[in-house]
Protein backbone atom coordinates (compact mmCIF):
# COMPACT_ATOMS: atom_id res chain seq x y z
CA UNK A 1 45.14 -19.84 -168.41
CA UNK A 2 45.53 -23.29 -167.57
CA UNK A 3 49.59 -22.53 -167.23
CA UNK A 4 48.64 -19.29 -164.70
CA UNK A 5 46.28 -21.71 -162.98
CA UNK A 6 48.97 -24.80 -162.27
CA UNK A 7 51.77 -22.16 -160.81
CA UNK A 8 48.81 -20.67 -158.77
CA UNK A 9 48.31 -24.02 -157.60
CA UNK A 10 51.65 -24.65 -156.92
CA UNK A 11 52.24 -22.23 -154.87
CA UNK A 12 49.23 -21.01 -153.27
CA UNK A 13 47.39 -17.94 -152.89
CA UNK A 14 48.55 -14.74 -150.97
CA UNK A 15 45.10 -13.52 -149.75
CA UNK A 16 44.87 -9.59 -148.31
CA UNK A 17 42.64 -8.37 -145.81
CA UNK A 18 42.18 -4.77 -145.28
CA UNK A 19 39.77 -2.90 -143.58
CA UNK A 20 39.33 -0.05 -140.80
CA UNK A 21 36.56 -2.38 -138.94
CA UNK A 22 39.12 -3.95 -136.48
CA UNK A 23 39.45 -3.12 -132.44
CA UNK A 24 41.82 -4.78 -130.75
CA UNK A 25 39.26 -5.80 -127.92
CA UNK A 26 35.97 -6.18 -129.68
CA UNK A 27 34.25 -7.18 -133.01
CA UNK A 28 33.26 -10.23 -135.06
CA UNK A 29 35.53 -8.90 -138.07
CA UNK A 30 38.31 -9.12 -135.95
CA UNK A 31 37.82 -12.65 -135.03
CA UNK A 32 37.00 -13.29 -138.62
CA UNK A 33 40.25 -12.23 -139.91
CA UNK A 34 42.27 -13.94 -136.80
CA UNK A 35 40.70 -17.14 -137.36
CA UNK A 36 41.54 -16.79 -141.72
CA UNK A 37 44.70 -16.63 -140.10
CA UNK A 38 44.74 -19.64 -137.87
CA UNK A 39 42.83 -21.42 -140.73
CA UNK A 40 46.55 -20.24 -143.05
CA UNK A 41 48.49 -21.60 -140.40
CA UNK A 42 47.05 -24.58 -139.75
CA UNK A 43 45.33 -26.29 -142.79
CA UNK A 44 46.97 -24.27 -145.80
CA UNK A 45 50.73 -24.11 -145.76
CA UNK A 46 50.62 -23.04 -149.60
CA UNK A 47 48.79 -19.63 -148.86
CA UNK A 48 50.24 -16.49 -147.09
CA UNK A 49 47.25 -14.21 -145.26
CA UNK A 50 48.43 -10.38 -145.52
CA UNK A 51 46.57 -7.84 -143.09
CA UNK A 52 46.01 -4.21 -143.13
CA UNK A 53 44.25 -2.47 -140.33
CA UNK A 54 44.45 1.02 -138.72
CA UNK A 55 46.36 1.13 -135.12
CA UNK A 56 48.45 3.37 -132.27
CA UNK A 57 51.45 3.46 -134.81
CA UNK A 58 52.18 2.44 -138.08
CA UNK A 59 54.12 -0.74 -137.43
CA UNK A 60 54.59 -4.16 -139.82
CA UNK A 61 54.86 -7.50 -137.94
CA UNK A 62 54.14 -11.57 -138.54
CA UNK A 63 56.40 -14.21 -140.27
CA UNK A 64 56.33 -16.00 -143.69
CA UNK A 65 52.73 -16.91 -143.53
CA UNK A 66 50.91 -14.25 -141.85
CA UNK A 67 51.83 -10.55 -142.12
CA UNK A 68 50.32 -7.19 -140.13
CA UNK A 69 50.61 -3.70 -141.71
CA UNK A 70 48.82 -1.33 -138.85
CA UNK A 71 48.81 2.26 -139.90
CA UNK A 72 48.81 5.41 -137.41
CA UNK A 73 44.86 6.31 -137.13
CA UNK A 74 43.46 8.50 -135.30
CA UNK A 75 41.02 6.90 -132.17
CA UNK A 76 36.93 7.49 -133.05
CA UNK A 77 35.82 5.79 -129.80
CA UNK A 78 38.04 5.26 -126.71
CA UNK A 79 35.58 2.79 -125.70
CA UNK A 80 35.07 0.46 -128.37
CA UNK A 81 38.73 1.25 -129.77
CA UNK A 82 38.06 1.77 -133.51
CA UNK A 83 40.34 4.27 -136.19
CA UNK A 84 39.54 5.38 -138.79
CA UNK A 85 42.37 5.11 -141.33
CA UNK A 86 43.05 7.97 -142.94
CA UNK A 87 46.46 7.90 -144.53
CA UNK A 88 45.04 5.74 -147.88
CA UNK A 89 48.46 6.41 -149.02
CA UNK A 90 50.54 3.87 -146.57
CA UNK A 91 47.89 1.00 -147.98
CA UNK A 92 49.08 1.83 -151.31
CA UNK A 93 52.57 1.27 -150.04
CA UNK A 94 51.64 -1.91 -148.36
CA UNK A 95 49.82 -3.57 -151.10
CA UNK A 96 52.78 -2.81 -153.42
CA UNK A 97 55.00 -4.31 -151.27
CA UNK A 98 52.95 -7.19 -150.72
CA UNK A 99 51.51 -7.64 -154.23
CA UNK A 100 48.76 -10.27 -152.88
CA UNK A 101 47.09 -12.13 -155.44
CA UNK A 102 43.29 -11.13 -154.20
CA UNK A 103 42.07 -8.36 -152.07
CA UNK A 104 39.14 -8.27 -149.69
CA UNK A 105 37.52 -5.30 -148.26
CA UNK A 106 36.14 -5.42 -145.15
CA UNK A 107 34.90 -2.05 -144.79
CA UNK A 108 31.85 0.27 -147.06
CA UNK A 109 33.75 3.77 -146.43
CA UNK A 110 36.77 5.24 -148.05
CA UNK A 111 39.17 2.02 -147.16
CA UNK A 112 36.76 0.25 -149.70
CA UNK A 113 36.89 2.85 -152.24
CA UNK A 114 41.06 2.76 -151.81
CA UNK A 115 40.73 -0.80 -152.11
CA UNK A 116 39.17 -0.64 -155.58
CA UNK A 117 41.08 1.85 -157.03
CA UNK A 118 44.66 -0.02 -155.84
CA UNK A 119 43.20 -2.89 -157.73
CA UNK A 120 42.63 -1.74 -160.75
CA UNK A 121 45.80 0.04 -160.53
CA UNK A 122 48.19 -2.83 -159.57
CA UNK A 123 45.81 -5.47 -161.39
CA UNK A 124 45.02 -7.51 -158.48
CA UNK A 125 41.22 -8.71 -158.35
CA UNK A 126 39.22 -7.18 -155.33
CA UNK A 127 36.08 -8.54 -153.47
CA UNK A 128 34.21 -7.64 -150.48
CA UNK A 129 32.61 -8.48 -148.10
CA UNK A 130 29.40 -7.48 -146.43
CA UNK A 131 30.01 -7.54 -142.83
CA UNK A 132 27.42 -4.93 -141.71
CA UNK A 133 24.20 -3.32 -143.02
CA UNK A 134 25.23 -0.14 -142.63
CA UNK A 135 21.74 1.55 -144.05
CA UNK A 136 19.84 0.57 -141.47
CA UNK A 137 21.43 2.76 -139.00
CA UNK A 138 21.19 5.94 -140.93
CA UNK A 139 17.30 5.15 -142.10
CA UNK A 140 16.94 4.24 -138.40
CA UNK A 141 18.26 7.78 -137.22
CA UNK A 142 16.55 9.35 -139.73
CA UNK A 143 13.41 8.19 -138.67
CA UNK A 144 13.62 8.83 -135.13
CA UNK A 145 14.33 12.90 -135.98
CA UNK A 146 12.58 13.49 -139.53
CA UNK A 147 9.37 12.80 -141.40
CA UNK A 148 8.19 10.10 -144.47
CA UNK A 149 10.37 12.27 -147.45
CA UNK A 150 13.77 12.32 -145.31
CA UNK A 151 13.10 8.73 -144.81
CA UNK A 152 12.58 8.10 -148.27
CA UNK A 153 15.31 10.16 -149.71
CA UNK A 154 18.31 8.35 -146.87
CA UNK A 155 16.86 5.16 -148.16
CA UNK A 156 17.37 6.02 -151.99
CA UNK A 157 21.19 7.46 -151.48
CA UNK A 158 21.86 4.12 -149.23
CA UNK A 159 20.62 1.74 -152.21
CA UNK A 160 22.80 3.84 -154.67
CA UNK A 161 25.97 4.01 -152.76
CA UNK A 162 25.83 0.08 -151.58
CA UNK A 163 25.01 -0.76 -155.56
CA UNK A 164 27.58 2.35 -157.07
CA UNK A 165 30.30 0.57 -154.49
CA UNK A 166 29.83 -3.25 -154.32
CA UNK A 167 29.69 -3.08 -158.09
CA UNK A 168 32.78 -2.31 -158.25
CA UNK A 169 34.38 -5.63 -156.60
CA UNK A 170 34.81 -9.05 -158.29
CA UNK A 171 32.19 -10.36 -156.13
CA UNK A 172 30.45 -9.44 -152.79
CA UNK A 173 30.43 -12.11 -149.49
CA UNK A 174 27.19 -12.08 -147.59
CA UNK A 175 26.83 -13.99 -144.60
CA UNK A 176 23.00 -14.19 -144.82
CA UNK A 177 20.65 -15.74 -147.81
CA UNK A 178 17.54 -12.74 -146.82
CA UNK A 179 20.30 -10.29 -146.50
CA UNK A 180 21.60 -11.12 -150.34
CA UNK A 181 18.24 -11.17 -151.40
CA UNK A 182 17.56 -7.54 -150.26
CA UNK A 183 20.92 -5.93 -151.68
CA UNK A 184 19.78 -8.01 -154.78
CA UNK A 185 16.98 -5.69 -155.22
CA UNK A 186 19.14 -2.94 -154.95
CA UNK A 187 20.81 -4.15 -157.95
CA UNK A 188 23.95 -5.63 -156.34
CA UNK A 189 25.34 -8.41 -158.51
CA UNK A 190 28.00 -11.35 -158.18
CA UNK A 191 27.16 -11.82 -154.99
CA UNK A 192 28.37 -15.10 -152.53
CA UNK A 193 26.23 -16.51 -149.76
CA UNK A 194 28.85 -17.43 -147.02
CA UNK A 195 28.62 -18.12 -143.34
CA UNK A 196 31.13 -17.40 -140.25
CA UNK A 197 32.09 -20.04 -138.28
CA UNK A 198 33.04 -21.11 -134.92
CA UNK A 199 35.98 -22.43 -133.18
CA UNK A 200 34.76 -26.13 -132.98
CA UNK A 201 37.44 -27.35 -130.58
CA UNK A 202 37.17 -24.11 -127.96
CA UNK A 203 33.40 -23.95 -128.11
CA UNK A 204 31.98 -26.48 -126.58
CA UNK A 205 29.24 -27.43 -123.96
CA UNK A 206 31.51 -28.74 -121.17
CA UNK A 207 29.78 -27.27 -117.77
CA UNK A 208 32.69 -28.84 -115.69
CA UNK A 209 33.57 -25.19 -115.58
CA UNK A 210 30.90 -23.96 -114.74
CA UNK A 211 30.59 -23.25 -110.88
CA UNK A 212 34.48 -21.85 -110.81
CA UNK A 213 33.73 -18.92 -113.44
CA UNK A 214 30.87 -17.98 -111.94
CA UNK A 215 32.71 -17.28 -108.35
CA UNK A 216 35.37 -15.86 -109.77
CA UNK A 217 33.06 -13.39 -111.54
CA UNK A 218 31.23 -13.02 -107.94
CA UNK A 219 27.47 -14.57 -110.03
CA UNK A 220 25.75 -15.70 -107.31
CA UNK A 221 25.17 -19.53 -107.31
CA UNK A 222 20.95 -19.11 -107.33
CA UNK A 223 21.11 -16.48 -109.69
CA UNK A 224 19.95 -16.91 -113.50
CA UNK A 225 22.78 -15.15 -115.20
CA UNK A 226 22.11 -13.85 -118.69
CA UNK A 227 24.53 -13.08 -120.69
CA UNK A 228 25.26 -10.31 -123.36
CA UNK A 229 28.64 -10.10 -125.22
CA UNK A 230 29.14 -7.33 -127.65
CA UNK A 231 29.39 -3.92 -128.83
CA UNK A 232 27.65 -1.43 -125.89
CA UNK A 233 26.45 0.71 -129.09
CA UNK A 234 22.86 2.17 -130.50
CA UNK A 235 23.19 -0.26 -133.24
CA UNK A 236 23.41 -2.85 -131.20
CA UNK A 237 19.66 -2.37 -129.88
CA UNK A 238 21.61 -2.65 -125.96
CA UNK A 239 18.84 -0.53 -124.66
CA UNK A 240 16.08 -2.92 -125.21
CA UNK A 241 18.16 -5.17 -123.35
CA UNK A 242 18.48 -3.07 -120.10
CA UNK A 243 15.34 -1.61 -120.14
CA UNK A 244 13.75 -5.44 -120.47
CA UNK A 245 16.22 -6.30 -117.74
CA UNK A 246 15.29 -3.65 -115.28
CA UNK A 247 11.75 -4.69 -115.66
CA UNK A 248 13.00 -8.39 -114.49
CA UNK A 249 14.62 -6.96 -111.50
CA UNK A 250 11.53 -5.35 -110.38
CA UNK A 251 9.42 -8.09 -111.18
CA UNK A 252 11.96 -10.49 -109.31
CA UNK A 253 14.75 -8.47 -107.21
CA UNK A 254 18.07 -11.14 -107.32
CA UNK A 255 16.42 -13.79 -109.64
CA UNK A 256 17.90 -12.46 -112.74
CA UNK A 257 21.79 -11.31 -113.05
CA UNK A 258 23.18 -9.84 -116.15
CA UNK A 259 26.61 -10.29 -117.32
CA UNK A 260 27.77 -7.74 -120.25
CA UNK A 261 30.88 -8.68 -121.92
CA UNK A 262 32.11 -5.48 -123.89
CA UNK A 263 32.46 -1.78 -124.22
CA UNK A 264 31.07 1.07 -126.17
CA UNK A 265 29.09 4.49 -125.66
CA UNK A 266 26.11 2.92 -123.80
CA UNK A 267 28.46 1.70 -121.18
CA UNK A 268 26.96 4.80 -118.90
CA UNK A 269 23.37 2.79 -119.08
CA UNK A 270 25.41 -0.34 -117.85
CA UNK A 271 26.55 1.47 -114.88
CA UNK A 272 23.57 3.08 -114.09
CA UNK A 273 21.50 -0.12 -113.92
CA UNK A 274 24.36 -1.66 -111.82
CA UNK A 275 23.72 0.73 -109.74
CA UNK A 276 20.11 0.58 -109.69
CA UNK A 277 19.84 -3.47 -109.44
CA UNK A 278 23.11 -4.32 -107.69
CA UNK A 279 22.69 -7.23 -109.88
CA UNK A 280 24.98 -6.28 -113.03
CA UNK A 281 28.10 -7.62 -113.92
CA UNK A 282 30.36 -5.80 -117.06
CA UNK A 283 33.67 -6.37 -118.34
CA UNK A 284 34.71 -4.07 -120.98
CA UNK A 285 36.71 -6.61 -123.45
CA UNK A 286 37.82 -10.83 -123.22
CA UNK A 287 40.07 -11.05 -126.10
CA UNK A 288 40.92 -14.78 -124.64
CA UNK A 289 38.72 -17.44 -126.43
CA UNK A 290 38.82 -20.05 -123.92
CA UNK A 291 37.93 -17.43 -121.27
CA UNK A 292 35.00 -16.10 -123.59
CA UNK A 293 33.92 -20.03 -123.98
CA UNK A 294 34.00 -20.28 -120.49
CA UNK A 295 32.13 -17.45 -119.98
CA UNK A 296 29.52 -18.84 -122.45
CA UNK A 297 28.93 -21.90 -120.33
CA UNK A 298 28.70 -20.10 -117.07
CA UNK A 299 25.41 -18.51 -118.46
CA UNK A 300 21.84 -20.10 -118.30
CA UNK A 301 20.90 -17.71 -121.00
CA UNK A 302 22.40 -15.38 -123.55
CA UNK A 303 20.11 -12.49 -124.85
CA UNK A 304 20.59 -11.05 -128.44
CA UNK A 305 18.62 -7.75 -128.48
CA UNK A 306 19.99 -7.23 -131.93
CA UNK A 307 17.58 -6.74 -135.23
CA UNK A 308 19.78 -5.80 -137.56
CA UNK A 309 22.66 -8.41 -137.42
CA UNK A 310 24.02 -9.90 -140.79
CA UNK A 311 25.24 -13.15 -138.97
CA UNK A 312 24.92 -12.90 -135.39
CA UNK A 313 28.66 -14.16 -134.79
CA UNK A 314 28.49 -14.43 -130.70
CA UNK A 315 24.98 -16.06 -131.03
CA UNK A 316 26.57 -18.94 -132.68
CA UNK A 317 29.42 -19.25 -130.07
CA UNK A 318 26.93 -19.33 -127.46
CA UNK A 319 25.13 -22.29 -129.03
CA UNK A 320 27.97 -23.72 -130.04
CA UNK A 321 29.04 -23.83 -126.05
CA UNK A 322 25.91 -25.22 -124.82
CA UNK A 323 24.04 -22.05 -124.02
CA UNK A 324 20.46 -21.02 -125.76
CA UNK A 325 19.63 -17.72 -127.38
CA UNK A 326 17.35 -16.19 -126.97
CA UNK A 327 16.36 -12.40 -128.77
CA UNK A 328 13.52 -10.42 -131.31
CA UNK A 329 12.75 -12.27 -133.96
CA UNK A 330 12.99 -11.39 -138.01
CA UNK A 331 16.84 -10.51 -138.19
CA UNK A 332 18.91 -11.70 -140.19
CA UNK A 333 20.28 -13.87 -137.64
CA UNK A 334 17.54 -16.20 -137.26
CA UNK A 335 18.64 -19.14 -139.45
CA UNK A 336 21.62 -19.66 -137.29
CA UNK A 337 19.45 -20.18 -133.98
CA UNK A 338 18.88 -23.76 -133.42
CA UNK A 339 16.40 -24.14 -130.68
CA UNK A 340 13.01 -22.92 -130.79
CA UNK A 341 12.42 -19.35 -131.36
CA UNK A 342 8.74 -19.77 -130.57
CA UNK A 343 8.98 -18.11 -127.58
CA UNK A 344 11.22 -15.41 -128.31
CA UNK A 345 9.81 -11.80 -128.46
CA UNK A 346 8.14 -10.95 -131.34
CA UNK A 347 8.39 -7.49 -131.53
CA UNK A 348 11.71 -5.32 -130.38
CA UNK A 349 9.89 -4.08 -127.14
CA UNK A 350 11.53 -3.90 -123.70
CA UNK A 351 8.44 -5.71 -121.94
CA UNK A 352 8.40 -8.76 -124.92
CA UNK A 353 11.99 -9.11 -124.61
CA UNK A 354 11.50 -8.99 -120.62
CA UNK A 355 9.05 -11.49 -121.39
CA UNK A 356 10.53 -13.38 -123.57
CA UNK A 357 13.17 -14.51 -121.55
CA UNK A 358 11.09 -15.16 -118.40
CA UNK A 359 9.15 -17.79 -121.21
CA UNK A 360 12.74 -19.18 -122.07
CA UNK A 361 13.27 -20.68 -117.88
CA UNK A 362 9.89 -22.89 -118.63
CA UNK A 363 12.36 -25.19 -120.81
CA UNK A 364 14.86 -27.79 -120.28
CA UNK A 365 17.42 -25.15 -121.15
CA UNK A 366 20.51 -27.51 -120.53
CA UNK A 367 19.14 -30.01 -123.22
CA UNK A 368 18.10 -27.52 -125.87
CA UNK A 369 21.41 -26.05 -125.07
CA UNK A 370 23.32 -29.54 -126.14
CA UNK A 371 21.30 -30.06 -129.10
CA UNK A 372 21.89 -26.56 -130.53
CA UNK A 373 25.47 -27.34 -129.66
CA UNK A 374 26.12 -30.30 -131.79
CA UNK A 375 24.20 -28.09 -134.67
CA UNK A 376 26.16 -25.14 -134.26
CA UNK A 377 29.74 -27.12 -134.22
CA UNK A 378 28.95 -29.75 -137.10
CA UNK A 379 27.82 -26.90 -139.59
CA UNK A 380 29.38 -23.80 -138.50
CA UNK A 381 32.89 -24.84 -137.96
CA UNK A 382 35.76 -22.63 -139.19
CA UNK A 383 37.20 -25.28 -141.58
CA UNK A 384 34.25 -25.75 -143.47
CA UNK A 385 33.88 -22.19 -143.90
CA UNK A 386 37.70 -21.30 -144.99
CA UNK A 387 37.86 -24.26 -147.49
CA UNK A 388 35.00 -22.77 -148.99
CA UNK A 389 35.63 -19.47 -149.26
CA UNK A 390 38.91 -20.40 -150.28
CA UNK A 391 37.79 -22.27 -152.91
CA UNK A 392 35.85 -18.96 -154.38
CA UNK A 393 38.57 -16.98 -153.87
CA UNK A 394 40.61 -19.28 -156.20
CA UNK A 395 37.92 -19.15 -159.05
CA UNK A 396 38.15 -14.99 -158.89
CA UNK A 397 41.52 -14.82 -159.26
CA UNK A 398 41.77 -17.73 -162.30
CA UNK A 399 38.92 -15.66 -163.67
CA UNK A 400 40.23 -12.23 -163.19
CA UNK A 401 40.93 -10.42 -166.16
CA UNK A 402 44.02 -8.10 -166.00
């Protein structure tokens, strides 16, 4: 072991990511995996980073240190831009070629389930990693259409297919402490509490900025611009948000603007209350992070309706550029917000979230804002997080028995 261990050592890790979680213009997963890469590139010139994702066409790209595999998958939202990858059998064919010396899943559905069984069959350890709490959308459905037993019975076969299939892994990344706690009571073992990170040198709370991005996004001067970047989904709780915004508007007509940053199948509802208000703006994707910084600063106020977040990814790149949160508390995401959440709505209501952010203008927002920065950026930063995961990744795979 300690032979296998030195040559590992020597010549670093080749580290695969593969899931079907990855749009090309939206999603923290995405970012995750780009900025594994960047963290390859740039602090770990020992390691290789090996990616497998569904796309258009079925295509291999990259260089010596960072490789793509995209496989053909058919389009299940022309909005948000997400396959699902069906042909299993060109991962297979990837991972062989590749031979990596760990696997991570990114994914709960039959990607994961691939991912396991092309393990065990070319011995290569496999972990995963949490990104989403999938259950809570199905017991969240089911409760909105059926009684207590339907309820009851979703929420048994979720516990027994999140235990059956993160058993199966070498370990299981969580990005929240509550979060692990929970799927421990499910019976999940060998489980990791990690974070995500942020870009430290791209998000940051200069407002010099400021007054440029919002004329060229046509925000009036006056205006209090909130800001939402994400997923236009169900999941995403986006309703809340509009509703709680219209009821601003008609409190206030032109106080309040609302910037959405992203696409999905609520982008109708964005429309219609552009239409209504006259005072929404939406972009469907910003793929550039110095744009999506700048867009950050521009805001007085960025709104996370979300209550069933495992991280809360953009929340922390809003902090980390010098621009509060505000949203419902009890998520998961609440240990990463770093000013007050006294005032933030306490129950996931239009009119508390409505008021809620009407509370938030009674602060000195631009201060809060630049403490929460330097809080965000000194513990959150991408380096930290890499070295440690990277470190865990190395004990798994000197521990892996083949």
């Amino acid at each position: 072991m300690q032979a296998s261990t030195a040559h590992r050592a020597s010549r670093g890790l080749k580290i695969c990511d593969l899931t079907q979680f990855y749009s090309p213009v939206s999603g923290g997963v995405r970012r995750y995996i780009e900025q594994k890469s960047a963290f390859v590139r740039n602090h770990r010139p020992d390691c290789e980073h090996v990616i497998i994702v569904p796309g258009e066409t079925t295509a291999r790209s990259g260089d010596d240190r960072v490789r793509v595999y995209t496989i053909a998958s058919p389009l299940i939202s022309r909005t948000s831009r997400y396959r699902a990858l069906t042909r299993l059998h060109l991962i297979e064919e990837a991972l062989e070629r590749e031979r990596p010396d760990i696997i991570e899943s990114g994914d709960p559905y039959q990607v994961a389930w691939k991912a396991v069984a092309s393990g065990r069959g070319l011995d290569i350890p496999v972990v995963g990693f949490y990104h989403s709490h999938f259950p809570e959308a199905y017991i969240r459905t089911v409760a909105k259409f059926f009684g207590r037993v339907a309820i009851s019975i979703t929420d048994d076969i979720c516990r027994k297919y999140v235990q059956a299939l993160y058993n199966h892994f070498e370990c299981t990344f969580v990005p929240s402490p509550v979060l692990a706690r929970l799927l421990g009571t499910w019976g999940v073992e060998r489980m990791h509490t990690v974070d995500l990170g942020v870009d430290a040198g791209v998000f940051v709370p200069d407002i010099s900025d400021r007054a440029e991005t919002r004329e060229r996004l046509e925000i009036p001067a006056s205006a209090r611009l909130l800001l939402y970047v994400g997923r236009l989904a169900q999941e995403k709780n986006v309703r809340t948000l509009f509703q709680a915004f219209a009821i601003l508007h008609a409190r206030s007509p032109g106080k309040y603007h609302l910037l959405c940053v992203g696409d999905g199948t609520q982008r109708p509802s964005v429309v219609q209350l552009r239409e209504k208000t006259g005072a929404v703006h939406w972009m469907p994707y910003c793929t550039d992070p110095q744009e999506l910084a700048a867009i950050y600063r521009a805001a007085d106020l960025f709104v996370h309706p979300g209550v069933q977040e495992t991280f809360g990814l953009v929340a922390l790149e809003s902090q980390a550029s010098g621009t509060c949160v505000v949203g419902i508390r009890g998520s998961y995401m609440d240990r990463i917000i770093f000013s007050d959440q006294q005032l933030w709505a306490a129950e996931n209501s239009p009119a508390a979230l409505a008021d809620a952010i009407d509370s938030k203008f009674t602060l000195d927002l631009r201060s809060a804002g630049l403490k929460a920065s330097a809080e965000a950026r000194s513990r959150y930063s991408w380096s930290t997080v890499f070295s440690r995961l990277f470190e865990i990744y190395a004990r798994v795979v000197d521990g892996f028995s083949r």
